[in-house]
N, C-alpha and C. Protein backbone atom coordinates (compact mmCIF):
# COMPACT_ATOMS: atom_id res chain seq x y z
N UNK A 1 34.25 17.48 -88.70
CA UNK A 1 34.87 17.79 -87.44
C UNK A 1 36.38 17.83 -87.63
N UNK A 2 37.01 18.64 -87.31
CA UNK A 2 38.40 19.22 -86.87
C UNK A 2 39.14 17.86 -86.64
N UNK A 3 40.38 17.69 -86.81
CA UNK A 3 41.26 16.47 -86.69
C UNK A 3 41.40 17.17 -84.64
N UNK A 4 42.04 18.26 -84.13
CA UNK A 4 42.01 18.81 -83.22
C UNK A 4 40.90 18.23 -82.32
N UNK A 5 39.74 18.42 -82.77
CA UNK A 5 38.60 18.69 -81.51
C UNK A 5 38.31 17.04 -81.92
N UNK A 6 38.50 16.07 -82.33
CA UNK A 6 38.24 14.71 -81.83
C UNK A 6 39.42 14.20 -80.97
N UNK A 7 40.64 14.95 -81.39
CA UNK A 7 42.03 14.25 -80.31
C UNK A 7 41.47 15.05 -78.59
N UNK A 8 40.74 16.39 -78.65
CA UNK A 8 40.23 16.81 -77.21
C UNK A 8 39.17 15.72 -76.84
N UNK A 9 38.22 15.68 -77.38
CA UNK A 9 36.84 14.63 -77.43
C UNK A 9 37.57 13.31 -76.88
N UNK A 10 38.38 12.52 -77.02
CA UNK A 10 39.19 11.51 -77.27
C UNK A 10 40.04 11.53 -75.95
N UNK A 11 40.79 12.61 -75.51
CA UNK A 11 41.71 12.83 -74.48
C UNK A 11 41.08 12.97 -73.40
N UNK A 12 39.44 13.65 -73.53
CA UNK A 12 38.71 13.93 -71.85
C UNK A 12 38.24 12.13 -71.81
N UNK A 13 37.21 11.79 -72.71
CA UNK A 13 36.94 10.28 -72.43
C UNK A 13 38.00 9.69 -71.98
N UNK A 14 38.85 9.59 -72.37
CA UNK A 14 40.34 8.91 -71.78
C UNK A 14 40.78 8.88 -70.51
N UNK A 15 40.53 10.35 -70.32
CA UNK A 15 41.10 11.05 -68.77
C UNK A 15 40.03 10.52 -67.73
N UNK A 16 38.85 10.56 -68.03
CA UNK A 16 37.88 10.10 -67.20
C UNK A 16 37.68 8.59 -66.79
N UNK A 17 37.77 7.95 -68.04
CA UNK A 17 37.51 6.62 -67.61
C UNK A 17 39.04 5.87 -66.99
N UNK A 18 40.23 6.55 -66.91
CA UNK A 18 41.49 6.09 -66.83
C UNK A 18 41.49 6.27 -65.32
N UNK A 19 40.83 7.41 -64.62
CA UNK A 19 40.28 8.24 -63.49
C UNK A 19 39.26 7.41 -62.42
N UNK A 20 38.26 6.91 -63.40
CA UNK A 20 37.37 6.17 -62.92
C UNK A 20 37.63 4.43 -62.88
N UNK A 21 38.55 4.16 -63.24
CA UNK A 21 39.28 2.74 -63.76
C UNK A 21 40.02 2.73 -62.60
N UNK A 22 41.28 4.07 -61.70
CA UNK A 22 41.97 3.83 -60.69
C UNK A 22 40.89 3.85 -59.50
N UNK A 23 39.20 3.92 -59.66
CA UNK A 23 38.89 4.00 -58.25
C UNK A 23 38.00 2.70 -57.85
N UNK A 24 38.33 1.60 -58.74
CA UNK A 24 38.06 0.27 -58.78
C UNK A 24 37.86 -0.34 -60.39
N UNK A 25 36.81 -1.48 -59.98
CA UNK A 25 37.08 -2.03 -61.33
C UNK A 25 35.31 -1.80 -61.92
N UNK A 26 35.77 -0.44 -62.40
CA UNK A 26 35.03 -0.07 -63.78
C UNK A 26 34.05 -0.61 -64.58
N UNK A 27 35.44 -1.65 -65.03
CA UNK A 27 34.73 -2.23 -66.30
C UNK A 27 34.01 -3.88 -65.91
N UNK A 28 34.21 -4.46 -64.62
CA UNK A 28 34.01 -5.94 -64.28
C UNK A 28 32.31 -5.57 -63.93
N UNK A 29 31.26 -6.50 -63.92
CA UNK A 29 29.95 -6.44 -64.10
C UNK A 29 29.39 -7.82 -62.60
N UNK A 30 29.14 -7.72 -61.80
CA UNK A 30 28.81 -8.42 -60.72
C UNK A 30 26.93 -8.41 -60.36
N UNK A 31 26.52 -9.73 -59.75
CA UNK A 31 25.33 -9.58 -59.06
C UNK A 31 25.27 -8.90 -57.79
N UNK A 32 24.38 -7.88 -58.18
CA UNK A 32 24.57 -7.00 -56.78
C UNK A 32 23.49 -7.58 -56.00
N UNK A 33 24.11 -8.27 -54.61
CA UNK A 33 23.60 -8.89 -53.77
C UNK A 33 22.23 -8.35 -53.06
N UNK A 34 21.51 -8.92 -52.67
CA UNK A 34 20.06 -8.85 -52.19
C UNK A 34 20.01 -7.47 -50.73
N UNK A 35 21.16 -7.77 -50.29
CA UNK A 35 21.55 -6.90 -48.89
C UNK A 35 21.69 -5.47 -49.52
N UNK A 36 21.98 -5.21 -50.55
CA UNK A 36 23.18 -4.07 -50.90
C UNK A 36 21.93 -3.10 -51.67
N UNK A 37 21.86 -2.00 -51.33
CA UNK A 37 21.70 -0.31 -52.29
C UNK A 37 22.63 0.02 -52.71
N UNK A 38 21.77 0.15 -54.14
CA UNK A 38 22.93 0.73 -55.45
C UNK A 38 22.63 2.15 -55.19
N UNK A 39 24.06 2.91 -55.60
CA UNK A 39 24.01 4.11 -55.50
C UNK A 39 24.69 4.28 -56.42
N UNK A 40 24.67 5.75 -57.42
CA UNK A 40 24.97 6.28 -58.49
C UNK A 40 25.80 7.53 -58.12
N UNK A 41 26.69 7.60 -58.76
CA UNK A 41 27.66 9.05 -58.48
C UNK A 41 28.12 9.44 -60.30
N UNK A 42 28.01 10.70 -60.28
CA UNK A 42 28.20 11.02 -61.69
C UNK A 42 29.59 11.91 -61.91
N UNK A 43 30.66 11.73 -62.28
CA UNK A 43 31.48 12.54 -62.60
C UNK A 43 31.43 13.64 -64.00
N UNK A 44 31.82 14.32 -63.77
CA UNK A 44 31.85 15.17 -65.06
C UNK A 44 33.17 16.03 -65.20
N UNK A 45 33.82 15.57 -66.46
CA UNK A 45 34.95 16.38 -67.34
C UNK A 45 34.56 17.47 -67.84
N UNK A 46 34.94 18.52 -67.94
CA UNK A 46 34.80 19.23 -68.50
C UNK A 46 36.38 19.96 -69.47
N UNK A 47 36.17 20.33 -70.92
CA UNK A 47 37.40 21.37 -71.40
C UNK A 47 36.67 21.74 -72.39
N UNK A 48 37.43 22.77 -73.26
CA UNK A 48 36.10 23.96 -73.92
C UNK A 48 35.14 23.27 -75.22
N UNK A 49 36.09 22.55 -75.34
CA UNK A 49 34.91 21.25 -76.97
C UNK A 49 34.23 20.41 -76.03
N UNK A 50 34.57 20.07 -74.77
CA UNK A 50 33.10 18.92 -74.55
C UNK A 50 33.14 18.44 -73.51
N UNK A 51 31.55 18.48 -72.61
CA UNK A 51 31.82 17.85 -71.56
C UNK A 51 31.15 16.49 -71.46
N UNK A 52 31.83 15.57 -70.97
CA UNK A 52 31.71 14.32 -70.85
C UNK A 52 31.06 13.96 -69.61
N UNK A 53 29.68 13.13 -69.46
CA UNK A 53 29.52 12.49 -67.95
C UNK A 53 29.41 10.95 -68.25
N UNK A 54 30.04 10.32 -66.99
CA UNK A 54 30.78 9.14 -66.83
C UNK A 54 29.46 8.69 -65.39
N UNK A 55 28.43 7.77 -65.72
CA UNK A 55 27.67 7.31 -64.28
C UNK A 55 28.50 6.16 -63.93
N UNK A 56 28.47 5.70 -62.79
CA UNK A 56 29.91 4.76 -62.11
C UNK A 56 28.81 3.92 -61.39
N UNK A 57 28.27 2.76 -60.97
CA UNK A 57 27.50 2.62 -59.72
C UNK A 57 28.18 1.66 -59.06
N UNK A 58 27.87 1.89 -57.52
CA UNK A 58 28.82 1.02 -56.45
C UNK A 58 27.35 0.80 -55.68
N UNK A 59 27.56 -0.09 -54.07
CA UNK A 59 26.98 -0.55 -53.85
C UNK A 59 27.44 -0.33 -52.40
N UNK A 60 26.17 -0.09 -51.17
CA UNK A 60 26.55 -0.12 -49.98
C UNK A 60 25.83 -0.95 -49.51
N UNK A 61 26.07 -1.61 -48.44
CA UNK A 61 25.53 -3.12 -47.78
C UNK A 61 24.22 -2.35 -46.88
N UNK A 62 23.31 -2.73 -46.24
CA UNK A 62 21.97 -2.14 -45.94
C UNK A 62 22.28 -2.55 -44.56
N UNK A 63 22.43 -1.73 -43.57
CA UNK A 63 22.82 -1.63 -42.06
C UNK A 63 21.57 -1.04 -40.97
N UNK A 64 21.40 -2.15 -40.12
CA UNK A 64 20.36 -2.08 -39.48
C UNK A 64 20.60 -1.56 -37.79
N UNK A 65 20.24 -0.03 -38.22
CA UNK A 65 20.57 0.96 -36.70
C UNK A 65 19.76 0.84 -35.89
N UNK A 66 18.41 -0.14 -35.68
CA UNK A 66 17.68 0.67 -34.94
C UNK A 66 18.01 -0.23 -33.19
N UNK A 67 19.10 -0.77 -33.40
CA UNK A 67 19.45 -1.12 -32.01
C UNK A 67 20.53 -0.01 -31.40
N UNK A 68 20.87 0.88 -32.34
CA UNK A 68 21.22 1.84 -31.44
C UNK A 68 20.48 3.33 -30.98
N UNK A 69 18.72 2.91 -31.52
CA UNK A 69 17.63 4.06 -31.15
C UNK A 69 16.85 3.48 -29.57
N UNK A 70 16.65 4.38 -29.04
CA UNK A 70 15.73 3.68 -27.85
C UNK A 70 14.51 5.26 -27.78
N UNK A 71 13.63 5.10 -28.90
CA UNK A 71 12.46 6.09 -28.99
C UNK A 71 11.53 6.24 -27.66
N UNK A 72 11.45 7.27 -26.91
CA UNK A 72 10.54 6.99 -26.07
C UNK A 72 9.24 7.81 -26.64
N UNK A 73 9.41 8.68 -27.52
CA UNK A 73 8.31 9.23 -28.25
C UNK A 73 8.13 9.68 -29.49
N UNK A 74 7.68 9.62 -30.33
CA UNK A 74 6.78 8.26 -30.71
C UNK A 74 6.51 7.18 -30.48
N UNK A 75 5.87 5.97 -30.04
CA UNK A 75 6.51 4.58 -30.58
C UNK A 75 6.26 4.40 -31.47
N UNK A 76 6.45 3.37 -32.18
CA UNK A 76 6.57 2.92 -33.72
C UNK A 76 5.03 2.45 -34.01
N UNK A 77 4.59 2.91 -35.15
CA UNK A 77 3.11 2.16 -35.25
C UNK A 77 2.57 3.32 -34.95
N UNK A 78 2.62 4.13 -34.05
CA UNK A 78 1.52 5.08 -33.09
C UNK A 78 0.96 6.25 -34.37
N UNK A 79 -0.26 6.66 -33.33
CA UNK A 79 -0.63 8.46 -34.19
C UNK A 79 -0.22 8.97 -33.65
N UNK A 80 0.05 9.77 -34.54
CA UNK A 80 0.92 11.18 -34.65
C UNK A 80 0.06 12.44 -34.60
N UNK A 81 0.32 13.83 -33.69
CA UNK A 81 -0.23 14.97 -34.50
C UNK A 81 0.54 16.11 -34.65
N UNK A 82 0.41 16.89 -35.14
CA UNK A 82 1.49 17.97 -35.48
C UNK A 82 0.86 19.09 -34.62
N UNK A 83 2.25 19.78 -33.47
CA UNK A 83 3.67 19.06 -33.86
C UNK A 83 3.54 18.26 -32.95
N UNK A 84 4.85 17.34 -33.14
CA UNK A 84 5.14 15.98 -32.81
C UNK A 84 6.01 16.56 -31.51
N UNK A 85 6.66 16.21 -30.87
CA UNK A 85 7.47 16.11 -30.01
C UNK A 85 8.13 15.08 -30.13
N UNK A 86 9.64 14.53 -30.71
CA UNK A 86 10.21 13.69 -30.58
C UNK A 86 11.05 13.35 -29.41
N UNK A 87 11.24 12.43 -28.60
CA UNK A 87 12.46 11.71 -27.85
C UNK A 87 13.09 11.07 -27.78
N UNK A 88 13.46 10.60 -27.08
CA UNK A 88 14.75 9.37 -26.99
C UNK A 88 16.40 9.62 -26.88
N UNK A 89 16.74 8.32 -26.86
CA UNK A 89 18.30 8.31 -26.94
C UNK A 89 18.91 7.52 -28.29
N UNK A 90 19.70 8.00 -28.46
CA UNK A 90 20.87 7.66 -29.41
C UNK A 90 22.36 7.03 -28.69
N UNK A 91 22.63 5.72 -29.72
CA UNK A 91 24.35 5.82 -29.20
C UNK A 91 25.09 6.74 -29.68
N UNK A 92 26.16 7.28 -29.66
CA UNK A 92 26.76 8.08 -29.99
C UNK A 92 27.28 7.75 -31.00
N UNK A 93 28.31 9.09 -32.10
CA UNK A 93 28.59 9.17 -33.17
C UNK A 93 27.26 9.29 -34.05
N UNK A 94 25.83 9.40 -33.61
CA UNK A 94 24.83 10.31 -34.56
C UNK A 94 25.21 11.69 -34.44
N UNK A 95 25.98 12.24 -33.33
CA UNK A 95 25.73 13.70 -33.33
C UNK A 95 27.02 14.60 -33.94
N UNK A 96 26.81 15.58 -34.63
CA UNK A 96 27.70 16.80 -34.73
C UNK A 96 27.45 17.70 -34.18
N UNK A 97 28.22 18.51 -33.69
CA UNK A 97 27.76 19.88 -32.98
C UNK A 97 26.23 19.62 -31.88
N UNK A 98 26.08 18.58 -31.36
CA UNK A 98 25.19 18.31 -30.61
C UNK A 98 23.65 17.92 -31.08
N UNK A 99 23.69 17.88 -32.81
CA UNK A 99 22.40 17.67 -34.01
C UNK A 99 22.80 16.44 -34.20
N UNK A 100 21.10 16.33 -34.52
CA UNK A 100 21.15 15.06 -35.53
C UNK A 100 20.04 14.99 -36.38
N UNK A 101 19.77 14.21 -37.59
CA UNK A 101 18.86 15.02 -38.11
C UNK A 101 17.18 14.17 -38.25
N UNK A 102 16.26 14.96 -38.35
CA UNK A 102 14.90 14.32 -38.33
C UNK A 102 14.06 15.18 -39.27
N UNK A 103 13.37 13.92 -39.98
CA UNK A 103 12.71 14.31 -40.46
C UNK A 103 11.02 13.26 -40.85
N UNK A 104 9.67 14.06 -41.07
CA UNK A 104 9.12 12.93 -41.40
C UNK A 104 9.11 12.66 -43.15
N UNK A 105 8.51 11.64 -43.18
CA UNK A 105 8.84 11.06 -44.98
C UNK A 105 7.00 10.64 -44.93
N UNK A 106 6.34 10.81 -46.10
CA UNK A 106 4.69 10.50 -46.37
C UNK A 106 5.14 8.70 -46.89
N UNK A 107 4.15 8.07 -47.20
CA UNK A 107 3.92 7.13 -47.63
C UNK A 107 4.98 6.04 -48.51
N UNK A 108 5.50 6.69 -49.32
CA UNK A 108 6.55 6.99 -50.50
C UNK A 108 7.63 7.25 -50.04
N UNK A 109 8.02 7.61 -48.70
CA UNK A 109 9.16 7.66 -48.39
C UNK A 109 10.00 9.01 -48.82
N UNK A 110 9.14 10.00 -49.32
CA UNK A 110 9.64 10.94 -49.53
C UNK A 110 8.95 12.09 -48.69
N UNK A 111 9.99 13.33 -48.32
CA UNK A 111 9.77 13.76 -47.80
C UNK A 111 9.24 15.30 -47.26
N UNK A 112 8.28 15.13 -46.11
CA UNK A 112 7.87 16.42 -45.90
C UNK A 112 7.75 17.60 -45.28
N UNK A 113 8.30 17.47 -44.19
CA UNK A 113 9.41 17.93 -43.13
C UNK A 113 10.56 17.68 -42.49
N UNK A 114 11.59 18.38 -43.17
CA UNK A 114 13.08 18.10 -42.74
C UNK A 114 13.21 19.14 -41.30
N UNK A 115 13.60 18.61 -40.77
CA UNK A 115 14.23 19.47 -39.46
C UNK A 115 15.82 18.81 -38.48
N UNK A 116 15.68 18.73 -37.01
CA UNK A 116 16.64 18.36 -36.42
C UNK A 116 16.27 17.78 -35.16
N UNK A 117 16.94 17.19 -34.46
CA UNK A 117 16.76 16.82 -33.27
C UNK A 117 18.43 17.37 -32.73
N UNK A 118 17.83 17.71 -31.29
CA UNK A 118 19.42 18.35 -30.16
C UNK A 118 19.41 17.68 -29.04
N UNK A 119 21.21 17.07 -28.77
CA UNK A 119 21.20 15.87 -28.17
C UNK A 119 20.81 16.96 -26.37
N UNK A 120 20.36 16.47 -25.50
CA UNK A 120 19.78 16.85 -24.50
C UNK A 120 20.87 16.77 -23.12
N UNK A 121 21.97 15.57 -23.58
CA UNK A 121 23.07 15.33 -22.75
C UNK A 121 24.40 15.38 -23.49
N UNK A 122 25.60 15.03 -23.05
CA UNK A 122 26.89 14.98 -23.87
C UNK A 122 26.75 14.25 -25.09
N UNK A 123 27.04 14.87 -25.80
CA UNK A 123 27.04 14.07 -27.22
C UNK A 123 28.30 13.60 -27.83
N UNK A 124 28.99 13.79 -27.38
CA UNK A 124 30.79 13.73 -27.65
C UNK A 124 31.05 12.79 -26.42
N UNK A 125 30.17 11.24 -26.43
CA UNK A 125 30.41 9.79 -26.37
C UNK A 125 30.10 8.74 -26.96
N UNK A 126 30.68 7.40 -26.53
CA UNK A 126 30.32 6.53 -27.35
C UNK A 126 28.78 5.99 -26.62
N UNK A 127 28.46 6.49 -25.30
CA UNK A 127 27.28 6.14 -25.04
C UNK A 127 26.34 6.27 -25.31
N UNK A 128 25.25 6.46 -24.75
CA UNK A 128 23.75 6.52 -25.27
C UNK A 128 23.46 8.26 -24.95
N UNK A 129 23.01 8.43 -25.77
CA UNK A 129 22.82 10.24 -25.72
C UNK A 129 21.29 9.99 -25.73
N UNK A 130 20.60 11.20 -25.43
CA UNK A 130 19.38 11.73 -24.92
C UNK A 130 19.21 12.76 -26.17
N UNK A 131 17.88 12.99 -26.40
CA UNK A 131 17.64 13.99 -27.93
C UNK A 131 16.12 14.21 -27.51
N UNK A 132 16.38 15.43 -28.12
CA UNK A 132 14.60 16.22 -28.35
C UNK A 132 14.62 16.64 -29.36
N UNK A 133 13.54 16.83 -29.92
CA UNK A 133 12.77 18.11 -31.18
C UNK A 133 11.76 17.69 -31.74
N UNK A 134 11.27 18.84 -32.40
CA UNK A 134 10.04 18.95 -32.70
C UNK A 134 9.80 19.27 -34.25
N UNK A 135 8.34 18.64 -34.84
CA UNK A 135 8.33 18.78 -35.88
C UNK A 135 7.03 18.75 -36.18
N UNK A 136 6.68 19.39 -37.61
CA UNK A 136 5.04 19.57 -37.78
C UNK A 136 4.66 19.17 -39.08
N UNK A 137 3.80 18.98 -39.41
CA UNK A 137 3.49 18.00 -41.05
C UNK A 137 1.61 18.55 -41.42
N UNK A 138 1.99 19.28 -42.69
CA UNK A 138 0.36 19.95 -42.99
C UNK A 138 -0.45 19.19 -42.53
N UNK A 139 -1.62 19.24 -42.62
CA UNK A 139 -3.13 19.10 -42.68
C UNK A 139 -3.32 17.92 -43.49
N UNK A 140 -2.88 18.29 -44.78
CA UNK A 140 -3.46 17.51 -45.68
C UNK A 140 -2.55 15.74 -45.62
N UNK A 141 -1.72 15.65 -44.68
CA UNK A 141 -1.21 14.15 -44.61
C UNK A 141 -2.12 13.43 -43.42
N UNK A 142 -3.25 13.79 -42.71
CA UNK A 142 -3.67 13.35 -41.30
C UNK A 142 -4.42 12.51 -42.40
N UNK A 143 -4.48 10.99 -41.63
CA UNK A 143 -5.30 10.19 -42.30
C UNK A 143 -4.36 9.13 -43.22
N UNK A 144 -3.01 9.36 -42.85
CA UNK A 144 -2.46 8.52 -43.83
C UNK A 144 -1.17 8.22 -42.90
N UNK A 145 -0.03 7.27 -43.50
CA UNK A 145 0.68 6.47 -43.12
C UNK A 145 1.94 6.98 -43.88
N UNK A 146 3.22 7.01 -42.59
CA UNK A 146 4.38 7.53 -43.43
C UNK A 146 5.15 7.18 -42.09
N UNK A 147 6.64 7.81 -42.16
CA UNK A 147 7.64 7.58 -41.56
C UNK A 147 8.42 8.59 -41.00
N UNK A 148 8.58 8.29 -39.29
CA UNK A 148 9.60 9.18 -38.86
C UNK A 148 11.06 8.54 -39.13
N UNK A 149 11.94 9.72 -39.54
CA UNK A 149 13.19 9.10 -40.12
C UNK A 149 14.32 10.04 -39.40
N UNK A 150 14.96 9.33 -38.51
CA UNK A 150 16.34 9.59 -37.75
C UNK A 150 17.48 9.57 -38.56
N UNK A 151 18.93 10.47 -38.62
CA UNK A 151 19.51 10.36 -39.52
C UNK A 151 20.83 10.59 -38.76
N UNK A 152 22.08 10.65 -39.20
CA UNK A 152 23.14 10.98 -38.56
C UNK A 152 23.36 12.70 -39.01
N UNK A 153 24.11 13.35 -38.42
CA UNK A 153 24.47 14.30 -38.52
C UNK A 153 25.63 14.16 -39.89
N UNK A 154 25.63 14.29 -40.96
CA UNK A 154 26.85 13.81 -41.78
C UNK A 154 27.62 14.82 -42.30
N UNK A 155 28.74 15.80 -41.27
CA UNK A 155 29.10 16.69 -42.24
C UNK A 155 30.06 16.63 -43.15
N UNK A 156 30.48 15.49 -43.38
CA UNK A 156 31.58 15.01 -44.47
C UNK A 156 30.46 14.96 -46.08
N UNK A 157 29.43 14.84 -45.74
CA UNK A 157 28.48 14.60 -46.80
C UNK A 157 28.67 13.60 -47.71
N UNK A 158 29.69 12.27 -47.27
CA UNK A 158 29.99 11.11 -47.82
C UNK A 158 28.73 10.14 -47.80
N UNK A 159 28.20 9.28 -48.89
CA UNK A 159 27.10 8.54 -48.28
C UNK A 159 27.31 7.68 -47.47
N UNK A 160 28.68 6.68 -47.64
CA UNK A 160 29.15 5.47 -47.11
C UNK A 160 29.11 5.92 -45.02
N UNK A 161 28.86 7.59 -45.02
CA UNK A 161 28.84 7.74 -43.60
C UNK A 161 27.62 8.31 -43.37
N UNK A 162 26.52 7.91 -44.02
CA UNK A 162 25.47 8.23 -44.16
C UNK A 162 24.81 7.21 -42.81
N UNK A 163 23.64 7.29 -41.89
CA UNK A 163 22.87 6.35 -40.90
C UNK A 163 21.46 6.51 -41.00
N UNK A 164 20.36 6.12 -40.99
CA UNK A 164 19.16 6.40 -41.35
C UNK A 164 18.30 5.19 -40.55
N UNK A 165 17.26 5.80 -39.90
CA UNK A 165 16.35 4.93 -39.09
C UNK A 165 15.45 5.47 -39.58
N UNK A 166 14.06 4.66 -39.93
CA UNK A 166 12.93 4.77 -40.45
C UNK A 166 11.61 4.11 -39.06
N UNK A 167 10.85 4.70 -38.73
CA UNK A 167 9.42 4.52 -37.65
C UNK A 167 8.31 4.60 -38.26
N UNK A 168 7.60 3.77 -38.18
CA UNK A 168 6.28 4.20 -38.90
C UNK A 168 5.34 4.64 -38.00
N UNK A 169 4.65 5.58 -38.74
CA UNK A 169 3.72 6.24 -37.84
C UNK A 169 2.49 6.59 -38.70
N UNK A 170 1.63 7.11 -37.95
CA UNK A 170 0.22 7.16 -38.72
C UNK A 170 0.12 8.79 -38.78
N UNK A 171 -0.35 9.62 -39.32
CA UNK A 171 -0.58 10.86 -39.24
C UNK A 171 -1.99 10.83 -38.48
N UNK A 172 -2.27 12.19 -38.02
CA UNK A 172 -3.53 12.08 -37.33
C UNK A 172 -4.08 13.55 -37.20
């Protein structure tokens, strides 16, 4: 290898972790507390000899929204059939542009219809907003157990402004 292309090799690692060093502490190793989801963010250097990825993980504390849901349909526990008709109110700051988002999740928590819910009253307060929508889930999940999942509208697409309510429901 080139005396050249190890001083590039050498200068991106550098640049990155010098990068990732000013956006806390890097290199210090902590028990990540019982409350907290780890989350992973990957940076990547790039210049024409080599690209470097740098995984970083931080940690967000686990925040419990569902005192600002008041579901009047579904309730929690209940069967479900497709489509669903969702309701309720929200406090405010779930909504953008009058959305917010819904979706259901199977068993696993992963998911199988993404859609939306639209706030029904002013959504641009700090009060309790009103929401509808609707959503539908194949055939082949009736008979099993999964989750309606309320979300914030996030168009910054930051996670730390990320909100998420989880309902369990039965398919049917």
């Amino acid at each position: 290898m080139q005396n050249s292309s190890k001083i590039i090799i050498a200068t991106c690692i550098l640049v990155v972790l010098i990068a990732l060093a000013g956006k806390g502490n890097l290199f210090s190793v902590s028990k990540i507390p019982t409350d907290t989801i780890t989350a992973t963010s990957t940076v990547v250097a790039t210049s024409t000899a080599i690209t470097t990825v740098v995984v970083a993980t931080t940690t967000q504390p686990i925040v419990d929204y569902s005192s600002q849901l008041e579901l009047t349909s579904p309730k929690p526990g209940s069967e479900i059939k497709s489509p669903l008709t969702v309701t309720g109110r929200l406090k405010g700051g779930w909504f953008f542009e009058a959305n917010a988002g819904l979706a259901l999740l199977d068993q696993n928590k992963q998911p199988i219809t993404v859609t939306n819910i639209m706030a029904t009253t002013d959504w641009m307060t700090a009060d309790w907003v009103s929401f509808k929508g609707t959503v539908g889930f194949p055939v082949e999940y009736k008979g099993k157990s999964g989750y309606l999942q309320i979300s914030n509208d996030n168009p910054s697409g930051m996670p730390e402004n990320e909100k998420k309510i989880l309902v369990p429901v039965l398919f049917r």
